[in-house]
PDB file of N, CA and C in Angstrom:
ATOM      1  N   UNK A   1      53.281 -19.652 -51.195  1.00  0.00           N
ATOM      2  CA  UNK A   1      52.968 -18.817 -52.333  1.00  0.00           C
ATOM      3  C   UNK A   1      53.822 -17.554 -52.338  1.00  0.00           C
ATOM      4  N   UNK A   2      54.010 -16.794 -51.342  1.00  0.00           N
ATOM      5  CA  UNK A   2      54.764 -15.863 -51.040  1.00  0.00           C
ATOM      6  C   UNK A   2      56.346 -16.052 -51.565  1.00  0.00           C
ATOM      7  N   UNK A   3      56.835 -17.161 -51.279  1.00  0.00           N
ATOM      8  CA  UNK A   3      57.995 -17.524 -51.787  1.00  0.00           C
ATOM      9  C   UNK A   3      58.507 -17.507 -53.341  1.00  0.00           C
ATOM     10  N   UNK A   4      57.414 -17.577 -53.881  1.00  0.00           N
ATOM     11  CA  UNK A   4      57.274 -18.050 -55.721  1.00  0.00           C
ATOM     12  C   UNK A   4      56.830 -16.783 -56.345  1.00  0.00           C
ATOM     13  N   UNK A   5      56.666 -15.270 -55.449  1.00  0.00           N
ATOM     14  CA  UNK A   5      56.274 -14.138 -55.690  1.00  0.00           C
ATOM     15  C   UNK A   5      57.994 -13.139 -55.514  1.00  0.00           C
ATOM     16  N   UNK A   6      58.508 -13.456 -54.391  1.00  0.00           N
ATOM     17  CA  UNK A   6      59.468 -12.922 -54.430  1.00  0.00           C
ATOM     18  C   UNK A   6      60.874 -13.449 -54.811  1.00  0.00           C
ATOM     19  N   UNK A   7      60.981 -14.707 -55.359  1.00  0.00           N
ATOM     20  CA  UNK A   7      62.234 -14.944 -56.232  1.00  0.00           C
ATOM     21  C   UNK A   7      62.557 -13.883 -57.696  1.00  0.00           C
ATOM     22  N   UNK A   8      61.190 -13.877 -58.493  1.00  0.00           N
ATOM     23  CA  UNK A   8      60.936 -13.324 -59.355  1.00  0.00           C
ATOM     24  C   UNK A   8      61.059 -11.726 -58.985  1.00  0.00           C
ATOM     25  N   UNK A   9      60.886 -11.195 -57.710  1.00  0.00           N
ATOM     26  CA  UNK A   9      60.796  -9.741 -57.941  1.00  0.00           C
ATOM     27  C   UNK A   9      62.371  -9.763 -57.249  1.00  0.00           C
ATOM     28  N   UNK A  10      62.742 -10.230 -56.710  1.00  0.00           N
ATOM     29  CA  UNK A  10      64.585  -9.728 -56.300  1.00  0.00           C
ATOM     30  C   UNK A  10      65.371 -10.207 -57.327  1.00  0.00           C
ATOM     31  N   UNK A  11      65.057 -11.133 -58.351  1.00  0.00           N
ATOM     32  CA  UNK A  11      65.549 -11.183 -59.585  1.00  0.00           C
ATOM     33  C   UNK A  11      65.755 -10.204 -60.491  1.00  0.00           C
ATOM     34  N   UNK A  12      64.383  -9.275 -60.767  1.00  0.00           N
ATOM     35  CA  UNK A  12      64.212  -8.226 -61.403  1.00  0.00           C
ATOM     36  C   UNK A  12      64.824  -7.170 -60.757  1.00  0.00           C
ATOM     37  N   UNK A  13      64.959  -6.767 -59.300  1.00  0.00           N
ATOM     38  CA  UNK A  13      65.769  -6.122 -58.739  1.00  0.00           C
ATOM     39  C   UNK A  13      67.331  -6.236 -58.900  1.00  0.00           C
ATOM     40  N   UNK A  14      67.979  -6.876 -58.307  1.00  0.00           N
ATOM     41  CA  UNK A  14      69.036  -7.225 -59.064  1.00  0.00           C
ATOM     42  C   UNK A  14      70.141  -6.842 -60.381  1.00  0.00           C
ATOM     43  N   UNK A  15      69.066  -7.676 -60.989  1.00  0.00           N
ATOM     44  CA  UNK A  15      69.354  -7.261 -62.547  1.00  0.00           C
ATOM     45  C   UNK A  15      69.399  -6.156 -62.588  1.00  0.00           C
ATOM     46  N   UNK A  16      68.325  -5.301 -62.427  1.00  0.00           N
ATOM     47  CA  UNK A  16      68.349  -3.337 -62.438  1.00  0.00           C
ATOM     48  C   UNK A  16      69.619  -3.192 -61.785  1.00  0.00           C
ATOM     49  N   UNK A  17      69.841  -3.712 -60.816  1.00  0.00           N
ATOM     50  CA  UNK A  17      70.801  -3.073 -59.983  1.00  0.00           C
ATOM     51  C   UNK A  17      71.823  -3.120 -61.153  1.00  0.00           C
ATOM     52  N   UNK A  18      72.391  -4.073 -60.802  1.00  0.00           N
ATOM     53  CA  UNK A  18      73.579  -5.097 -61.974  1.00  0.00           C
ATOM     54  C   UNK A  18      73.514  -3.986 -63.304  1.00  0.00           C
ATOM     55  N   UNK A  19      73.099  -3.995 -64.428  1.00  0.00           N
ATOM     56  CA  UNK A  19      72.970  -3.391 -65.054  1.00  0.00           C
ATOM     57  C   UNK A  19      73.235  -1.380 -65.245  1.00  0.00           C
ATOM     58  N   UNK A  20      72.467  -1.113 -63.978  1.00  0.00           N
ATOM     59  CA  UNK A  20      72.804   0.055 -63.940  1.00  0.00           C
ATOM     60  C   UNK A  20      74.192   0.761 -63.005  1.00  0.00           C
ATOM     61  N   UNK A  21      74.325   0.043 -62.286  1.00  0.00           N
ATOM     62  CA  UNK A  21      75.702   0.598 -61.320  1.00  0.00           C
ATOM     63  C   UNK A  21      76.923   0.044 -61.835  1.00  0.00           C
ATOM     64  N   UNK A  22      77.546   1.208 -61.598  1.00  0.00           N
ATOM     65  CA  UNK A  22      79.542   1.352 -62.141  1.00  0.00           C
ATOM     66  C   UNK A  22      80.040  -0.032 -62.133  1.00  0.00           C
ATOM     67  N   UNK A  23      80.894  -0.904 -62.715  1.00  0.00           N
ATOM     68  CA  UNK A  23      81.339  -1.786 -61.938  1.00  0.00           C
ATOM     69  C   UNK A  23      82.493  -1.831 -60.626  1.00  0.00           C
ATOM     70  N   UNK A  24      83.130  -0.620 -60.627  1.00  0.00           N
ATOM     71  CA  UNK A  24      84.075  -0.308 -59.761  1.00  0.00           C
ATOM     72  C   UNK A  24      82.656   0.227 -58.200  1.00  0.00           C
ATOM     73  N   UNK A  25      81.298   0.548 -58.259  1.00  0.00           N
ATOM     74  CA  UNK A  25      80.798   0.609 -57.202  1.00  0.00           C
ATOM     75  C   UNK A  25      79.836  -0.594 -56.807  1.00  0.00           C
ATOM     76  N   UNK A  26      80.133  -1.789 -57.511  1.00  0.00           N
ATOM     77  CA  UNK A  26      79.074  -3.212 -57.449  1.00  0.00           C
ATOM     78  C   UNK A  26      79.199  -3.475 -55.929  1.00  0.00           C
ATOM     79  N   UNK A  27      80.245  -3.820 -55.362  1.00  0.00           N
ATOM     80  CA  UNK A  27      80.152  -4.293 -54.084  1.00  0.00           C
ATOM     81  C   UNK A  27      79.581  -3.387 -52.681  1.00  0.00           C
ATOM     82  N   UNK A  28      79.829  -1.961 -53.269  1.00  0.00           N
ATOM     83  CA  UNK A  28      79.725  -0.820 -52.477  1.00  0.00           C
ATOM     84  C   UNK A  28      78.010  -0.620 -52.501  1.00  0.00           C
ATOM     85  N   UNK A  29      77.372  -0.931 -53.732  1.00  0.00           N
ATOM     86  CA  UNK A  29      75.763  -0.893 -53.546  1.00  0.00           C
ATOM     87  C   UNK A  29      74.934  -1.683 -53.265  1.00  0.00           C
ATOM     88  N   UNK A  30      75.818  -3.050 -53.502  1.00  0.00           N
ATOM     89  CA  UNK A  30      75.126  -4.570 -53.013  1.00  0.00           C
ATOM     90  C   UNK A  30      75.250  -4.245 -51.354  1.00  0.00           C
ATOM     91  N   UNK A  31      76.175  -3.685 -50.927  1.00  0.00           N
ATOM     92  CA  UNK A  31      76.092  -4.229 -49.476  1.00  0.00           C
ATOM     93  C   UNK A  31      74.948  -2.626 -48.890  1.00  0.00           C
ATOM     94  N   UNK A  32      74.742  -1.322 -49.374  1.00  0.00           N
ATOM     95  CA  UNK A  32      74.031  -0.708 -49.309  1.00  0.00           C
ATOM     96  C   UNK A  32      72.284  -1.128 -48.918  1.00  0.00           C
ATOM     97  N   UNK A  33      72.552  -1.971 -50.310  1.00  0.00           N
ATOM     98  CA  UNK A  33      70.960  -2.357 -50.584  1.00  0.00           C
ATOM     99  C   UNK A  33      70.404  -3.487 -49.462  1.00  0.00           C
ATOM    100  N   UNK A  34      71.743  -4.618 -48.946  1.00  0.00           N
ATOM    101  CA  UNK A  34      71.092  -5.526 -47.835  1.00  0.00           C
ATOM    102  C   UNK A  34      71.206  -5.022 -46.644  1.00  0.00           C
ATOM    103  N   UNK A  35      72.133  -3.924 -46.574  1.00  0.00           N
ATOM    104  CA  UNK A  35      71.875  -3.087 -45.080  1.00  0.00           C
ATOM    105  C   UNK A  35      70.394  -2.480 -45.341  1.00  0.00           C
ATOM    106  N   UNK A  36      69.834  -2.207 -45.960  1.00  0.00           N
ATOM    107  CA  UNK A  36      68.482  -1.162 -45.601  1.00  0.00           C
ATOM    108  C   UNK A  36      67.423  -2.600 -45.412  1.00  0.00           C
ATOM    109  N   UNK A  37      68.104  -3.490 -46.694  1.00  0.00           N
ATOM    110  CA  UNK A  37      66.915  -4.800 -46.377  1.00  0.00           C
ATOM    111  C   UNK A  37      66.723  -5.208 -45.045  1.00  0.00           C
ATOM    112  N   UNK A  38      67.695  -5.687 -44.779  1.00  0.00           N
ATOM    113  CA  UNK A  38      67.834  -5.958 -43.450  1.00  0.00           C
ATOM    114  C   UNK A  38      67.953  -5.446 -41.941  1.00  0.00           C
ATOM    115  N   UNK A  39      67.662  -3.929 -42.333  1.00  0.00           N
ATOM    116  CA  UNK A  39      67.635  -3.326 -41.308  1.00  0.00           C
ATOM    117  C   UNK A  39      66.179  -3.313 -40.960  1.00  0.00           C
ATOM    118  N   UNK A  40      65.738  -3.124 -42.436  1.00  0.00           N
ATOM    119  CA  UNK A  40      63.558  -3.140 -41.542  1.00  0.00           C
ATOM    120  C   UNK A  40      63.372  -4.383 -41.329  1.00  0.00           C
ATOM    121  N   UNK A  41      63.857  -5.813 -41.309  1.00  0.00           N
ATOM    122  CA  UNK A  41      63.515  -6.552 -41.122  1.00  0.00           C
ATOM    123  C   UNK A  41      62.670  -6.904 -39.788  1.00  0.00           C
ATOM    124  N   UNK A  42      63.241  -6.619 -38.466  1.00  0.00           N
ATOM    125  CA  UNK A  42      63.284  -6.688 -37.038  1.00  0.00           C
ATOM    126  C   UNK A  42      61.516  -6.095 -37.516  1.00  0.00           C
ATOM    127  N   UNK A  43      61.378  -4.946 -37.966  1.00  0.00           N
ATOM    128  CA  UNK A  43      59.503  -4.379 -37.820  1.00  0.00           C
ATOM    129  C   UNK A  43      58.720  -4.858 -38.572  1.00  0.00           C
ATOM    130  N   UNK A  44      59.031  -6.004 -39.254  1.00  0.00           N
ATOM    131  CA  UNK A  44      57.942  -6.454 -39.430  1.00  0.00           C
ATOM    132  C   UNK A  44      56.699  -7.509 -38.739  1.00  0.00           C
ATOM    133  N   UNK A  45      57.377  -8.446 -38.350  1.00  0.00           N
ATOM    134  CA  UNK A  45      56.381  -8.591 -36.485  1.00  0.00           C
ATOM    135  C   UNK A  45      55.887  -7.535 -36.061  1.00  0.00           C
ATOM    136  N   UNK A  46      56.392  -6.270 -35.772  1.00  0.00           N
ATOM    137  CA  UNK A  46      55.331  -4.876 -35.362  1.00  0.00           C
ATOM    138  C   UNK A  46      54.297  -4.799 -36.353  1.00  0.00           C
ATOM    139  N   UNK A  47      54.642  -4.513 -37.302  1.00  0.00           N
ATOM    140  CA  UNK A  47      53.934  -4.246 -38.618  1.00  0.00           C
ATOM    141  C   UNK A  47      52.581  -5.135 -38.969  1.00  0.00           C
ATOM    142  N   UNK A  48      52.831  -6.452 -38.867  1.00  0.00           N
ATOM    143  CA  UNK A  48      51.829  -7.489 -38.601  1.00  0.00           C
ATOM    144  C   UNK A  48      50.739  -7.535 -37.701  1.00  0.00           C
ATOM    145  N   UNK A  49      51.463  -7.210 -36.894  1.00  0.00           N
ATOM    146  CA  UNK A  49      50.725  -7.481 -35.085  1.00  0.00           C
ATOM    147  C   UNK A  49      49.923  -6.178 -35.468  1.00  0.00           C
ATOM    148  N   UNK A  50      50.018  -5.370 -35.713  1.00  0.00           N
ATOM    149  CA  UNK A  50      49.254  -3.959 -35.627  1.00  0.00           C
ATOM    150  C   UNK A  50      48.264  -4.318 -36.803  1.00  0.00           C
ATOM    151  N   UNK A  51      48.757  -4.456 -38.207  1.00  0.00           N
ATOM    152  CA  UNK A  51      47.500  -4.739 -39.244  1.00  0.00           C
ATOM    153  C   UNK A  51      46.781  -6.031 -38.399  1.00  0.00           C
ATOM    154  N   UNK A  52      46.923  -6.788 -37.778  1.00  0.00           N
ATOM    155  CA  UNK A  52      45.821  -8.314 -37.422  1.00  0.00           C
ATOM    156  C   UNK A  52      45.250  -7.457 -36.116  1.00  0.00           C
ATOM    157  N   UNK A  53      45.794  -6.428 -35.007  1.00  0.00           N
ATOM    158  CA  UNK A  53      45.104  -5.996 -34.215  1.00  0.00           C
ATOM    159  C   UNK A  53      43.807  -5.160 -34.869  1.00  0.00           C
ATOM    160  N   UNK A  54      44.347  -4.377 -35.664  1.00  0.00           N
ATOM    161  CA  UNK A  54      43.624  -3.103 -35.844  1.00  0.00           C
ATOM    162  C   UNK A  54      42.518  -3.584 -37.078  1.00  0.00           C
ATOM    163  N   UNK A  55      42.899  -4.428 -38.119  1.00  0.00           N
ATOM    164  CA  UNK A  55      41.976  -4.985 -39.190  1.00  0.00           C
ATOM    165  C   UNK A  55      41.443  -6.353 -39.326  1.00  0.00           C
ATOM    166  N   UNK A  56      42.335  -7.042 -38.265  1.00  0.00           N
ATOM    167  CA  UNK A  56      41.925  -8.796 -38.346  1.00  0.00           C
ATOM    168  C   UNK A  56      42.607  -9.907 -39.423  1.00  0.00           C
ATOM    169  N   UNK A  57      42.535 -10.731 -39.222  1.00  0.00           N
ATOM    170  CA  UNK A  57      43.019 -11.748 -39.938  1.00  0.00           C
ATOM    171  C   UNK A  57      43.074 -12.133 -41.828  1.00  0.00           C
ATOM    172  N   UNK A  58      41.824 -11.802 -41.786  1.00  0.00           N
ATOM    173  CA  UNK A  58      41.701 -11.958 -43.395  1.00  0.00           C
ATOM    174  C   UNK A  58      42.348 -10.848 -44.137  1.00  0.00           C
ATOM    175  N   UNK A  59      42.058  -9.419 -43.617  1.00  0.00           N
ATOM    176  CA  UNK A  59      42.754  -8.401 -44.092  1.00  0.00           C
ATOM    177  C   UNK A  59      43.980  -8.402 -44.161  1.00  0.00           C
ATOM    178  N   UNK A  60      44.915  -8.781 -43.205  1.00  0.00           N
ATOM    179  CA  UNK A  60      46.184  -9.351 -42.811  1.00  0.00           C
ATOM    180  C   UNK A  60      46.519  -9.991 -43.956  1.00  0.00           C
ATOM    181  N   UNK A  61      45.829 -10.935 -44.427  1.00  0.00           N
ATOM    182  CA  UNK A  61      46.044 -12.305 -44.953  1.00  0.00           C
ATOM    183  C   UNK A  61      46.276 -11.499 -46.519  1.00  0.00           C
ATOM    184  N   UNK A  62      45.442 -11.124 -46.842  1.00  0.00           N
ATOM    185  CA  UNK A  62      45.330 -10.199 -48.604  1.00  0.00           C
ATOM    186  C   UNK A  62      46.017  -9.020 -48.536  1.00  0.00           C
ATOM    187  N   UNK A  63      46.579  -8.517 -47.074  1.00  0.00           N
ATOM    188  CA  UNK A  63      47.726  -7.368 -47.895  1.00  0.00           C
ATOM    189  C   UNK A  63      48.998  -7.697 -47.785  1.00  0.00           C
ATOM    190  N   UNK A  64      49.300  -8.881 -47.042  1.00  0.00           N
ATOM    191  CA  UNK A  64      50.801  -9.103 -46.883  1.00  0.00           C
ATOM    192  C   UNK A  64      51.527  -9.640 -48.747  1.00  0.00           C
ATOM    193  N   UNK A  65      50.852 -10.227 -49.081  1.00  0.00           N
ATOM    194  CA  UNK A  65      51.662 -10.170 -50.494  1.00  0.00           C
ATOM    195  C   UNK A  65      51.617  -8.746 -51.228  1.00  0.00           C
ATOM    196  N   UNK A  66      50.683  -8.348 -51.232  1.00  0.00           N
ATOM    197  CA  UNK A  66      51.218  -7.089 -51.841  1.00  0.00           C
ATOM    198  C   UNK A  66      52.130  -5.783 -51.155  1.00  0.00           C
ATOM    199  N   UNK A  67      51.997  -6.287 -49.973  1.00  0.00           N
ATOM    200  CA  UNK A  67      52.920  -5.470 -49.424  1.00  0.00           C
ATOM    201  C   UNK A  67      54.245  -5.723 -49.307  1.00  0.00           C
ATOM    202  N   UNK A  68      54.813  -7.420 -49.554  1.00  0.00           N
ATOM    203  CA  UNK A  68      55.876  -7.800 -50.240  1.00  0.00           C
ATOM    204  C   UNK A  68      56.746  -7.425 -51.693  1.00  0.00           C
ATOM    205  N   UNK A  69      55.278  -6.825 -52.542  1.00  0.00           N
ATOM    206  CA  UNK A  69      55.809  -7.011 -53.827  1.00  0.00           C
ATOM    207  C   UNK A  69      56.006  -5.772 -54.187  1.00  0.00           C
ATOM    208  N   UNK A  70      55.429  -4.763 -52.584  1.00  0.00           N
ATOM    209  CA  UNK A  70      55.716  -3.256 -52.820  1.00  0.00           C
ATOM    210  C   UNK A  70      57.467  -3.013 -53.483  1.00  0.00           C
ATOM    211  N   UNK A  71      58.113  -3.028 -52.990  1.00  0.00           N
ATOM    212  CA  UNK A  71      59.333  -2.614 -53.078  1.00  0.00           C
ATOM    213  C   UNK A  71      59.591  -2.911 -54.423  1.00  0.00           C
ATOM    214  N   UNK A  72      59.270  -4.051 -55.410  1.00  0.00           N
ATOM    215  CA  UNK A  72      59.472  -4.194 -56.812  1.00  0.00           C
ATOM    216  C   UNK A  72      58.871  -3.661 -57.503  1.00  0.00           C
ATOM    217  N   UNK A  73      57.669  -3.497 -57.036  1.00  0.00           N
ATOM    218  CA  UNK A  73      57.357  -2.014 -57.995  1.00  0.00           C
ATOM    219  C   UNK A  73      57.551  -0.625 -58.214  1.00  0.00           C
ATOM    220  N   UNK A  74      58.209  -0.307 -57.016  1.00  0.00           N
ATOM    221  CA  UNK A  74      59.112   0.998 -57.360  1.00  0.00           C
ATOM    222  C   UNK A  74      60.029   1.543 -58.028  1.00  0.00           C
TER     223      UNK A  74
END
């Protein structure tokens, strides 16, 4: 399910991007934007492990999509 939530929001990302940046700075903000992606990647195993320690499983379970879909709504 998670998968069929975030095609649609890095689509919409994207596009914003696309749309609003120079074309002479396209390559210079694409690679911006997957360095930060990919730099928090590594904490999210921390991030997990701490919400299932500290709140448990089900809680875990109902905030991880929205905490996916955080970033598209900004």
């Amino acid at each position: 399910m998670l998968a069929t939530e975030i095609a649609p929001a890095q689509s919409i990302i994207v596009g914003y991007q696309t749309a609003h940046v120079p074309d002479e700075l396209q390559g210079r903000v694409h690679s911006a934007v997957n360095l930060l992606g990919n730099a928090v990647t590594p904490l999210a195993p921390t991030a997990v492990g701490a919400l299932v320690t500290s709140d448990g499983y089900p809680t875990t379970d109902a905030a991880l999509p929205v905490g996916a879909l955080a970033p598209a709504g900004s």
